[in-house]
Protein backbone atom coordinates (compact mmCIF):
# COMPACT_ATOMS: atom_id res chain seq x y z
CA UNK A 1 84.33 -27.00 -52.08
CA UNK A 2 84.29 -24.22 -54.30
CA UNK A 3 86.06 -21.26 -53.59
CA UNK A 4 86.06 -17.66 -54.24
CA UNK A 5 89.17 -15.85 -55.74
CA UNK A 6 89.93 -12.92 -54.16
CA UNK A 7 92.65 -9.83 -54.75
CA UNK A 8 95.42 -8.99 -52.53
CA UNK A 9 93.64 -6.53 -50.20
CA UNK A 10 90.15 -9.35 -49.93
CA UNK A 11 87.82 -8.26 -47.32
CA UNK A 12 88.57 -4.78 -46.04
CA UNK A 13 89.21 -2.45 -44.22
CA UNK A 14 89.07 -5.00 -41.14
CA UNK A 15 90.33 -5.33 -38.28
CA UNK A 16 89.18 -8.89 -36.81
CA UNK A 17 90.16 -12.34 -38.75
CA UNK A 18 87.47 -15.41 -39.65
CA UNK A 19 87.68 -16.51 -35.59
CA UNK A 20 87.44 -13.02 -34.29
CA UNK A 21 90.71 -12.49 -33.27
CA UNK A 22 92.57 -9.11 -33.93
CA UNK A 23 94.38 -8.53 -36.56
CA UNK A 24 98.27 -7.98 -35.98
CA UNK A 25 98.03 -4.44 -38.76
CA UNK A 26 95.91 -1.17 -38.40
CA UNK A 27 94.17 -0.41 -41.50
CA UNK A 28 95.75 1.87 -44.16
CA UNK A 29 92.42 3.74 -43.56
CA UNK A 30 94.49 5.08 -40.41
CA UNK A 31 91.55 4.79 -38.03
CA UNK A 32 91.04 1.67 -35.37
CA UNK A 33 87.74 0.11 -36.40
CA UNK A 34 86.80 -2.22 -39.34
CA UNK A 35 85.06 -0.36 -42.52
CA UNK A 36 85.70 2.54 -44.43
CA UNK A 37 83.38 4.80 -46.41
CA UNK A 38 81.95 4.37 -50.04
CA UNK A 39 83.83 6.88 -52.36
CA UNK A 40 81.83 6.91 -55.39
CA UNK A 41 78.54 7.42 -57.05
CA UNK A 42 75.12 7.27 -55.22
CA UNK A 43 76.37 6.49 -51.86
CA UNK A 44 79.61 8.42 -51.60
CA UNK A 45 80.36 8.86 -48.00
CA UNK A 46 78.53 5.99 -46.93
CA UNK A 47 79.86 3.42 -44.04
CA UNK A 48 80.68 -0.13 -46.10
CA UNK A 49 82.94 -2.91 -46.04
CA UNK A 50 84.51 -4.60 -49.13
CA UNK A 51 84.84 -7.42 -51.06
CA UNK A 52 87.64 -7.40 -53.75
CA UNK A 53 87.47 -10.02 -56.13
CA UNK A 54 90.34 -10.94 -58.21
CA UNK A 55 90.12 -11.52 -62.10
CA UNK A 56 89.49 -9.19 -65.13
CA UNK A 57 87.72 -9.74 -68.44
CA UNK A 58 89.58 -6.16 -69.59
CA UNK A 59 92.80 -4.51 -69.54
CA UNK A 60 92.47 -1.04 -68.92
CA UNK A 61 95.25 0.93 -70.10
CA UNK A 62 94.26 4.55 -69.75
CA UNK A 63 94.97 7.08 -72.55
CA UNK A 64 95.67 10.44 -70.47
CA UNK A 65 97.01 12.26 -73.34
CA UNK A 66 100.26 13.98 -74.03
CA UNK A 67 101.66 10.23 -74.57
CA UNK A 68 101.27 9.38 -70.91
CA UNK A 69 99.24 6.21 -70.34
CA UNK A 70 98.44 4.64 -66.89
CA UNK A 71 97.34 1.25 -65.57
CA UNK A 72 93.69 -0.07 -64.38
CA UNK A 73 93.38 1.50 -61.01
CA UNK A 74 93.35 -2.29 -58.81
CA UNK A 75 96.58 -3.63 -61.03
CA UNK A 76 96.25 -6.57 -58.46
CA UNK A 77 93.05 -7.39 -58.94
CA UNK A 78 93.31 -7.81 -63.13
CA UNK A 79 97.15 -8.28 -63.56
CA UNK A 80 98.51 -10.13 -60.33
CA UNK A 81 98.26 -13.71 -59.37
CA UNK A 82 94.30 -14.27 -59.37
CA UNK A 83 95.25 -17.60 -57.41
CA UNK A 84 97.07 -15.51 -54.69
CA UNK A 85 93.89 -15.79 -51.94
CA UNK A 86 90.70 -18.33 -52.56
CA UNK A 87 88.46 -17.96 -49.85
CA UNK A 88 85.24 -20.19 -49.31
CA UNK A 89 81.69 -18.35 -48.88
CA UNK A 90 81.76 -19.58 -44.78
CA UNK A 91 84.61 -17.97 -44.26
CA UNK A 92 83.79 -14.81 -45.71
CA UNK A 93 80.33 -14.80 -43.57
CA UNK A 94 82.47 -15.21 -40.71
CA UNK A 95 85.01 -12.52 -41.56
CA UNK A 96 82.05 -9.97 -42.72
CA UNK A 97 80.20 -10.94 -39.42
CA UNK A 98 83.43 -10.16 -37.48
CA UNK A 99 83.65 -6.60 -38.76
CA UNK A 100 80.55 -5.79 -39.91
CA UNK A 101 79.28 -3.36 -36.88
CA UNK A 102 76.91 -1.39 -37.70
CA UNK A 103 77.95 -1.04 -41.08
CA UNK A 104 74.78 -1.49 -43.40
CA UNK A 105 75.88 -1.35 -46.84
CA UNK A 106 78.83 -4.11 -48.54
CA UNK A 107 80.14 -3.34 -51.86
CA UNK A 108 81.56 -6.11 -53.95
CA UNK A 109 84.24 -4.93 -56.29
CA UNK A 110 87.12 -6.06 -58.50
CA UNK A 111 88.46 -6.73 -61.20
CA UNK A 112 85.06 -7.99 -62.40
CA UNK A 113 82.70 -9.56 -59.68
CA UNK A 114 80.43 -11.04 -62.34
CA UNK A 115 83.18 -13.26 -63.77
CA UNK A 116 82.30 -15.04 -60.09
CA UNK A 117 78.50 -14.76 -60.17
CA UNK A 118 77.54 -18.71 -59.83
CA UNK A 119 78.97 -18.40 -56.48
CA UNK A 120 78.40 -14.87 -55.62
CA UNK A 121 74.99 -15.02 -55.90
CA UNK A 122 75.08 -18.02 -52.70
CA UNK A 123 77.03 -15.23 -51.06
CA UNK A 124 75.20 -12.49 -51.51
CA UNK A 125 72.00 -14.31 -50.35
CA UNK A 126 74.11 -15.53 -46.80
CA UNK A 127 74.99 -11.61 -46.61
CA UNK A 128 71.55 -10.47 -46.41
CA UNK A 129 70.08 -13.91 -44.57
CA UNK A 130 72.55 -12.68 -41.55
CA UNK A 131 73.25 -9.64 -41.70
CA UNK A 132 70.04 -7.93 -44.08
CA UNK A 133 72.82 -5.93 -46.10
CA UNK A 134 72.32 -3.25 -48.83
CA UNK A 135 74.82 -5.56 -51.33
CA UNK A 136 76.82 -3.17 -54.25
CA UNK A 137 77.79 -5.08 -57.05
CA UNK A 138 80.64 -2.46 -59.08
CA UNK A 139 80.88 -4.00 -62.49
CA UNK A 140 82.13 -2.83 -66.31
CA UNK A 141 78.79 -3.84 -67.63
CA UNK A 142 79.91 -6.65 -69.89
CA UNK A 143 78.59 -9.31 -68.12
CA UNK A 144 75.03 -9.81 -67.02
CA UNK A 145 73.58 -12.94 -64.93
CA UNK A 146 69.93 -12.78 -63.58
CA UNK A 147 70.17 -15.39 -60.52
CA UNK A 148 73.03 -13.10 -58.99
CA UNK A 149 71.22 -9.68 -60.12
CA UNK A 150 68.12 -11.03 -57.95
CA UNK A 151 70.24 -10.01 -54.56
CA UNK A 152 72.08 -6.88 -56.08
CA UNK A 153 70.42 -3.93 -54.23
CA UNK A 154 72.39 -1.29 -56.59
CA UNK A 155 73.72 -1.78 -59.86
CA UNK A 156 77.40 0.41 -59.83
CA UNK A 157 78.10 0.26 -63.49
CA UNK A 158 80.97 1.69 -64.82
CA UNK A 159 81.05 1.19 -69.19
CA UNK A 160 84.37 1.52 -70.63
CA UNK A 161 85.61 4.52 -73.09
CA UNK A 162 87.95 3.86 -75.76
CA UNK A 163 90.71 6.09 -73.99
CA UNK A 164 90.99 2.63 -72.22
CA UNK A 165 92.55 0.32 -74.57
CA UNK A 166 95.79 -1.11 -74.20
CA UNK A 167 98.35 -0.16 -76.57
CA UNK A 168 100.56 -2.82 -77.83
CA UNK A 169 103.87 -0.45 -77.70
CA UNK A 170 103.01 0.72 -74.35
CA UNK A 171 102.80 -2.77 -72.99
CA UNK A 172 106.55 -3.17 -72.45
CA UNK A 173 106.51 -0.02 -70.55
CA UNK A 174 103.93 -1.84 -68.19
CA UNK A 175 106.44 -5.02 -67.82
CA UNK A 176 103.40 -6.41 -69.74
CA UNK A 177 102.99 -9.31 -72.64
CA UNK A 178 100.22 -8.60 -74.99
CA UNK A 179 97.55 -11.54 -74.36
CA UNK A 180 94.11 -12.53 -76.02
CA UNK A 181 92.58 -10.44 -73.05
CA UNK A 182 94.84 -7.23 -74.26
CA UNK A 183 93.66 -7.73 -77.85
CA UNK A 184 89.72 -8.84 -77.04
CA UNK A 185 89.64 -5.54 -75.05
CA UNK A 186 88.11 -3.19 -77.34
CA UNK A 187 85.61 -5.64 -78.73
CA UNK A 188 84.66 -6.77 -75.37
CA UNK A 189 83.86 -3.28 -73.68
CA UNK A 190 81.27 -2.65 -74.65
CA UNK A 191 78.40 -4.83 -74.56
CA UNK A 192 74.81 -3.08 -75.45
CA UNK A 193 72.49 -5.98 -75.08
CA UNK A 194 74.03 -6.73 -71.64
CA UNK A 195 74.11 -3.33 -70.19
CA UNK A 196 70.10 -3.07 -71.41
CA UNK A 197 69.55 -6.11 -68.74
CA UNK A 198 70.93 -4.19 -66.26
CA UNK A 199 68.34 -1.04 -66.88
CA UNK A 200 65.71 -3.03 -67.71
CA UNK A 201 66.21 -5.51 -64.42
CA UNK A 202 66.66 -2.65 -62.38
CA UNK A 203 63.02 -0.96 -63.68
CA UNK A 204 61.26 -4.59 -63.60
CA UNK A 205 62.53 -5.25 -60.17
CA UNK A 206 62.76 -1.44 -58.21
CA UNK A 207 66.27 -2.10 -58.09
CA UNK A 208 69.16 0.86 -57.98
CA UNK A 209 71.23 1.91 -60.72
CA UNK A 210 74.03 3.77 -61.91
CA UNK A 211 76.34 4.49 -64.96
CA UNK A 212 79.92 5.84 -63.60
CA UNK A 213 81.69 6.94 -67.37
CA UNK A 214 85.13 8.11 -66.16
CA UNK A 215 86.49 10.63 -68.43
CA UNK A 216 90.23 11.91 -69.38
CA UNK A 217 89.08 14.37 -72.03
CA UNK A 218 86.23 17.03 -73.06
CA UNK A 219 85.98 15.20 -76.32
CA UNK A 220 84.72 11.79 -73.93
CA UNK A 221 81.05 13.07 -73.92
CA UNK A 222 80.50 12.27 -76.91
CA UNK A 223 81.63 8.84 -76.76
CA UNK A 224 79.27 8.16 -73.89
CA UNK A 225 76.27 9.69 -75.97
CA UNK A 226 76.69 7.74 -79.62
CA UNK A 227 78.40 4.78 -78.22
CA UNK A 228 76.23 4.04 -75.15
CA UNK A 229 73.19 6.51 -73.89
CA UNK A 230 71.36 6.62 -77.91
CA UNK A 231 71.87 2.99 -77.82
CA UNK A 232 70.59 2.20 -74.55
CA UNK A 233 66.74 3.11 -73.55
CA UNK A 234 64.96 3.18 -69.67
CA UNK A 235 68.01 5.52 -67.97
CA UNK A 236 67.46 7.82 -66.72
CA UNK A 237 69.68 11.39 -66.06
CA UNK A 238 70.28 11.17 -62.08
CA UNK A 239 71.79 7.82 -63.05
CA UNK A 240 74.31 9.10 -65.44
CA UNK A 241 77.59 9.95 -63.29
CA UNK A 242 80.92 11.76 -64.45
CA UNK A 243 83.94 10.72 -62.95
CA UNK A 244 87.29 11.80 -63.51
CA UNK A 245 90.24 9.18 -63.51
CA UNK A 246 91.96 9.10 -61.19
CA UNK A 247 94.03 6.83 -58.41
CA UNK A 248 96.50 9.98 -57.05
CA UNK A 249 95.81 13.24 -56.09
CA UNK A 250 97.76 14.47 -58.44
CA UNK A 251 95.69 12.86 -61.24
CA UNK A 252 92.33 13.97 -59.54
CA UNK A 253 93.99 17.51 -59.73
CA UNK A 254 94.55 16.75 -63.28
CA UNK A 255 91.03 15.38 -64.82
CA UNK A 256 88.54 16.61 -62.06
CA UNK A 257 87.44 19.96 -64.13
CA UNK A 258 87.20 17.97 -67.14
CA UNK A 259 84.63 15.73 -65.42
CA UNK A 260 83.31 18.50 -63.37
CA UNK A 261 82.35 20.91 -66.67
CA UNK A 262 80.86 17.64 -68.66
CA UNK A 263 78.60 16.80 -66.16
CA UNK A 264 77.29 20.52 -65.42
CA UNK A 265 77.07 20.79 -69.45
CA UNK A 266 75.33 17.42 -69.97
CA UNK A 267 73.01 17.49 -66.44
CA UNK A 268 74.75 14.63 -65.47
CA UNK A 269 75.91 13.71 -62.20
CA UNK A 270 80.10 14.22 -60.98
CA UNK A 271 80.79 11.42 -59.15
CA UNK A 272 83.87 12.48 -56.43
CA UNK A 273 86.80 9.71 -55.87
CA UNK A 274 86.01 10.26 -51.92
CA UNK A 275 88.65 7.53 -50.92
CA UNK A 276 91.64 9.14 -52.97
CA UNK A 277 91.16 12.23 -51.77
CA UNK A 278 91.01 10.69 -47.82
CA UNK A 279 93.82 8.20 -48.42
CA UNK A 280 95.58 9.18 -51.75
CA UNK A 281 96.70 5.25 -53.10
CA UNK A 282 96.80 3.22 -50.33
CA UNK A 283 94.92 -0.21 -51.22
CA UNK A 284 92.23 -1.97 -48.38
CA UNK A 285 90.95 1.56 -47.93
């Protein structure tokens, strides 16, 4: 039986396991109950249960100037073990059905869930056969495939930016080895034709959309405009969010004006980082 690979954290924040027993740990959310709330984007704030998938096709390194340069914000999910936790789609069901409440909306995240999508899509249609979920797929964009996009109720894309690619001096620094991955990165981001599918399979089929740019610099609107919105065609401006990086506090502090003026200037959306500023770093939250 095939199985999905999952990250470190896997189905969270919960509190029951696959038979419905309790759980030994209290979530890092702090709180007693399974679930935690969407941080980002359309649906910031929202109730919702995850699904971390493990596996990159990228390897953000982020550029945040002065010669300071920080990792993807789910290391485990790109640069761990990708073999650490497989988990078949029954056991997921009965996980999500163990937790689930009256949580409406899941959000399936990464790494990069569409490196998974011949057996995501399965999942995705047992998730809405049981439970009728609102299913987030949070993707880079580079991958497109229509028979998982068929039970994707939003589209959480996030292209990106050059300030992401990996350095091959600043890999040591990481404990890192440059790989095929490391050097494919900057070719690979950004994939037009792919990211077109998306708009124009969200129009087609009424589906939800959204393009999350996260930005470390003024100069990074710019980028977004020639490199991806005059290239693209069918988005429209309430889709467009602004997000500074971030995975501290302190780094919110640090890029949240940046992302905050751009969007105002532009009439784009800011996007907050709802569950850093709740629960700073801690991962399953």
């Amino acid at each position: 039986m095939e199985k999905l690979l999952l990250s470190e954290e896997g189905i969270f924040p919960i509190t029951k396991d696959e038979r419905g027993e309790a759980i030994d740990s209290t979530p890092n959310t702090g709180i007693t109950t399974s679930g935690t709330v969407q941080g980002e984007g359309k649906f910031a704030g929202t109730p919702s249960l995850f699904i971390r998938l493990a596996g990159c096709n990228l390897r953000c390194i982020w550029d945040k100037g002065g010669d300071k340069y920080t990792l993807c914000d789910t290391p485990l999910s790109v640069f761990g073990n990708i073999d650490s936790i497989s988990y078949s789609i029954e056991k997921i069901i009965s996980i999500v059905k163990n937790n689930i409440g009256n949580i409406k909306h899941v959000v399936i995240t990464g790494g990069e869930p569409m490196l998974q999508a011949k057996l995501l899509a399965p999942l995705c249609r047992q998730l809405k056969k049981h439970f009728g979920l609102y299913i987030t797929i949070e993707t880079n964009g580079t991958i497109f495939d229509n028979e998982l996009a068929k039970e994707v109720d939003l589209f959480s894309i996030s292209p990106k930016l050059s300030a992401t690619n990996p350095i091959p001096e600043k890999l040591k620094e990481f404990g890192l080895t440059e790989t095929e991955v490391h050097k494919s990165h900057n070719k690979k981001r950004i994939n037009i034709q792919n990211l077109q599918s998306y708009i124009d399979f969200s129009t087609i089929h009424n589906r939800s959309q959204q393009l999350k740019f996260v930005v470390t610099k003024r100069s990074d609107d710019i980028e977004i405009k020639e490199d991806f919105l005059k290239k693209l065609t069918g988005w429209k401006e309430e889709d467009i969010f602004i997000m500074p990086l971030g995975a501290t506090k302190e780094e919110l502090k640090l890029f949240t004006p940046i992302a905050l003026e751009m969007a105002i200037i532009n009439g784009w959306r800011f996007s907050p980082r709802m569950h850093i500023e709740l629960f700073n770093a801690s991962l399953g939250v």
